[in-house]
Protein backbone atom coordinates (compact mmCIF):
# COMPACT_ATOMS: atom_id res chain seq x y z
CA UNK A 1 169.31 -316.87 25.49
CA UNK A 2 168.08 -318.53 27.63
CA UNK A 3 171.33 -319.22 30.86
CA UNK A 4 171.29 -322.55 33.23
CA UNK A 5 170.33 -320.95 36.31
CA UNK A 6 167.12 -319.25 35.17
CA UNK A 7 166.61 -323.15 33.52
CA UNK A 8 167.41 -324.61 36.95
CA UNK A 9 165.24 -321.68 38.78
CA UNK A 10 162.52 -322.78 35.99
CA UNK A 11 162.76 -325.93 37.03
CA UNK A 12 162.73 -325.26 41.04
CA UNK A 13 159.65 -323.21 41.11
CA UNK A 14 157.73 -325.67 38.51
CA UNK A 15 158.51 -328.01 41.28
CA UNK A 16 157.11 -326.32 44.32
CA UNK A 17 154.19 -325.92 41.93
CA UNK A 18 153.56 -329.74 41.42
CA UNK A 19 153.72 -329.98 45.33
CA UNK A 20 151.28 -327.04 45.79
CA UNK A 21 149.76 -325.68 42.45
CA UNK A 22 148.30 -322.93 44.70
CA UNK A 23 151.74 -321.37 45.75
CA UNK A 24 151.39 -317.96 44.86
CA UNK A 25 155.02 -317.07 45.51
CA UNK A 26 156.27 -319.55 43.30
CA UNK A 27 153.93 -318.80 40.81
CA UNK A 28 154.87 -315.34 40.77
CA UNK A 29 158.70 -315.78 40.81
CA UNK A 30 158.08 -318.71 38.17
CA UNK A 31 156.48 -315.73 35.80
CA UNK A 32 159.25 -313.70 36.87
CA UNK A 33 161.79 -316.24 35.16
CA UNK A 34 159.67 -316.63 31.95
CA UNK A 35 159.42 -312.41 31.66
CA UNK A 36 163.16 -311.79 32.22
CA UNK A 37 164.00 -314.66 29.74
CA UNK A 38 161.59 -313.03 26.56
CA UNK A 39 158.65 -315.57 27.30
CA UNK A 40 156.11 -312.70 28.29
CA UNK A 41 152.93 -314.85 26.99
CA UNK A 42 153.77 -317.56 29.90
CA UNK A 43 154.89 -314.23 32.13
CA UNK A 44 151.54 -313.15 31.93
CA UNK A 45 149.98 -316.06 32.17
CA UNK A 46 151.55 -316.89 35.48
CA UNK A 47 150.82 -313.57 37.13
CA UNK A 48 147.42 -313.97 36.44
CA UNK A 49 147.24 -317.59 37.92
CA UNK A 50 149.44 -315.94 40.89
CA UNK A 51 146.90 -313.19 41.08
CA UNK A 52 144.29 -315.49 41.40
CA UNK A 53 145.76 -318.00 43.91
CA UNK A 54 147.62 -314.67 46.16
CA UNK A 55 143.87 -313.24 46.45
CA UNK A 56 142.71 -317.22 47.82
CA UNK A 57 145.13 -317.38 50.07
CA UNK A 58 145.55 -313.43 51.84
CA UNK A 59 149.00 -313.53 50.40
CA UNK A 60 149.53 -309.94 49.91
CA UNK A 61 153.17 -309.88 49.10
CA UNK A 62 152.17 -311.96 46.18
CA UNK A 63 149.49 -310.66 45.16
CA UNK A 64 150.72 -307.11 44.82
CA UNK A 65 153.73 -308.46 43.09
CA UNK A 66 152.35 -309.77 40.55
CA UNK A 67 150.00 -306.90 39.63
CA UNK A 68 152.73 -304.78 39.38
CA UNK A 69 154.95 -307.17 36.89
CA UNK A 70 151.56 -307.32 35.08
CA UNK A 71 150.81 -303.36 35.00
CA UNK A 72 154.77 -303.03 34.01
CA UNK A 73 153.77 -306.47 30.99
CA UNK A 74 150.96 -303.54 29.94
CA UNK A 75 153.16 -300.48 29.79
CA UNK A 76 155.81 -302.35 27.01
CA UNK A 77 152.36 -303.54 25.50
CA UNK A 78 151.52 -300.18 25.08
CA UNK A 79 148.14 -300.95 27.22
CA UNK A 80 148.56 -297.80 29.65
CA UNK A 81 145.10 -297.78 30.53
CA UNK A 82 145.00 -301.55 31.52
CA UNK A 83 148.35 -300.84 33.32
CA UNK A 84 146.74 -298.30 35.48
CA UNK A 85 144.34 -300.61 36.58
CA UNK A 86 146.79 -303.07 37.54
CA UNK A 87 148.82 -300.32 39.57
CA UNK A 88 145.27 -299.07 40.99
CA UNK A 89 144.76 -302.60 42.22
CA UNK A 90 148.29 -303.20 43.80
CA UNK A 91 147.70 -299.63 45.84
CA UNK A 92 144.31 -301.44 47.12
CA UNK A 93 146.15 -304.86 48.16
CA UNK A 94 149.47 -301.97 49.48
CA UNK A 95 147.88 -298.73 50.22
CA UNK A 96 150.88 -296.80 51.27
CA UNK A 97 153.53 -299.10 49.20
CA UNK A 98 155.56 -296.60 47.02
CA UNK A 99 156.33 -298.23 44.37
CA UNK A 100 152.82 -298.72 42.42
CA UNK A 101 151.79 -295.21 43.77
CA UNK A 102 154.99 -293.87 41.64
CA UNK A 103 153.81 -295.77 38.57
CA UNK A 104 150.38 -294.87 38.33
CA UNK A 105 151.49 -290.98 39.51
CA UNK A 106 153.74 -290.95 35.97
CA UNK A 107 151.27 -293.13 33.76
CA UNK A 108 148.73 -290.45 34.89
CA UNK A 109 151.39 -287.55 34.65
CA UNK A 110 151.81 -288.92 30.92
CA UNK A 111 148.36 -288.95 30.00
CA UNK A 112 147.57 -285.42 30.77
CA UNK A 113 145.85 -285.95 34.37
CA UNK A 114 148.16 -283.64 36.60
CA UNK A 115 145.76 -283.15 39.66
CA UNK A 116 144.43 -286.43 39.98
CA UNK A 117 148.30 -287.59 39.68
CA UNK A 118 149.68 -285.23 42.58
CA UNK A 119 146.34 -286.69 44.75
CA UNK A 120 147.65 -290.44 44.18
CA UNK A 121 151.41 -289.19 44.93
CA UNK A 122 150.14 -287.32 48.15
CA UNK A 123 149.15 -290.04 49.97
CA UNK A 124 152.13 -292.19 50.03
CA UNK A 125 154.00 -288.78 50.81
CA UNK A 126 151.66 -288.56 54.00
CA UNK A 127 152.03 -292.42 54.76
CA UNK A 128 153.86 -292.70 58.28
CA UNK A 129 157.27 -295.55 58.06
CA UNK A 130 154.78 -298.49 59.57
CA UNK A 131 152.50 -298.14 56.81
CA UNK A 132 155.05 -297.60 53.63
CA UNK A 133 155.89 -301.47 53.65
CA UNK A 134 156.63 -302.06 49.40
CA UNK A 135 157.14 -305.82 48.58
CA UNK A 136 159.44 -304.50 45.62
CA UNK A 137 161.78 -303.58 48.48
CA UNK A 138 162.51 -307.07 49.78
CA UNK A 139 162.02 -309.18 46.43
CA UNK A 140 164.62 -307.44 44.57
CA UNK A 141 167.65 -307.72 46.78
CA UNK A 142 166.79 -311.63 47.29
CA UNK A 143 166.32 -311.87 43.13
């Protein structure tokens, strides 16, 4: 079902798109909408686009966003090892960032590959507070 104000934020971010079709942010909160309202075909499609546009611009807040909506799209897809990649990617755009580290540790935890999980865990463990920033931190609460 699909409620008036994920229609009107539908409608908000399609908007900021026809004034700059490049806005990753918007792009990637746009995909957001479609995911958390069943559409994951347009979900997808947007992350990819936001991927794409995030990586043009040095937006990393965007651009590791998006990866990790996509690797979570792969996980319900049953497409662990494309997931992986997309949480492999996010820890390259957020090295120390938690939350991708946590979902590639389990998705390798899962598939048998304890030590190589523990390494990938480790080293947000060693991070130090100024390099843990995780974008999942501050786009939730403002959702």
């Amino acid at each position: 079902m699909e409620s008036s104000p994920a229609r009107a934020a539908e409608r908000a971010f399609k908007s900021a798109l026809t004034l700059d079709p490049q806005l990753a942010e918007a792009r990637l909160r746009l995909g957001r909408v479609a995911y958390l309202l069943g559409r994951l075909h347009d979900a997808e499609e947007q992350w990819q686009l936001t991927i794409r546009d995030a990586a043009a611009r040095g937006d990393r807040f965007s651009h590791y966003l998006a990866l990790l909506f996509l690797g979570q799209l792969r996980e319900e897809q049953h497409r662990t090892g494309d997931a992986a990649v997309c949480y492999q990617k996010a820890i390259e755009i957020q090295p120390y960032a938690q939350t991708a580290r946590v979902a590639l540790t389990r998705l390798l935890l899962e598939s048998g590959q304890s030590a190589k999980a523990w390494s990938v865990l480790e080293q947000t463990v060693s991070a130090t507070f100024e390099d843990s920033f995780d974008p999942w931190y501050t786009y939730t609460p403002i959702q």
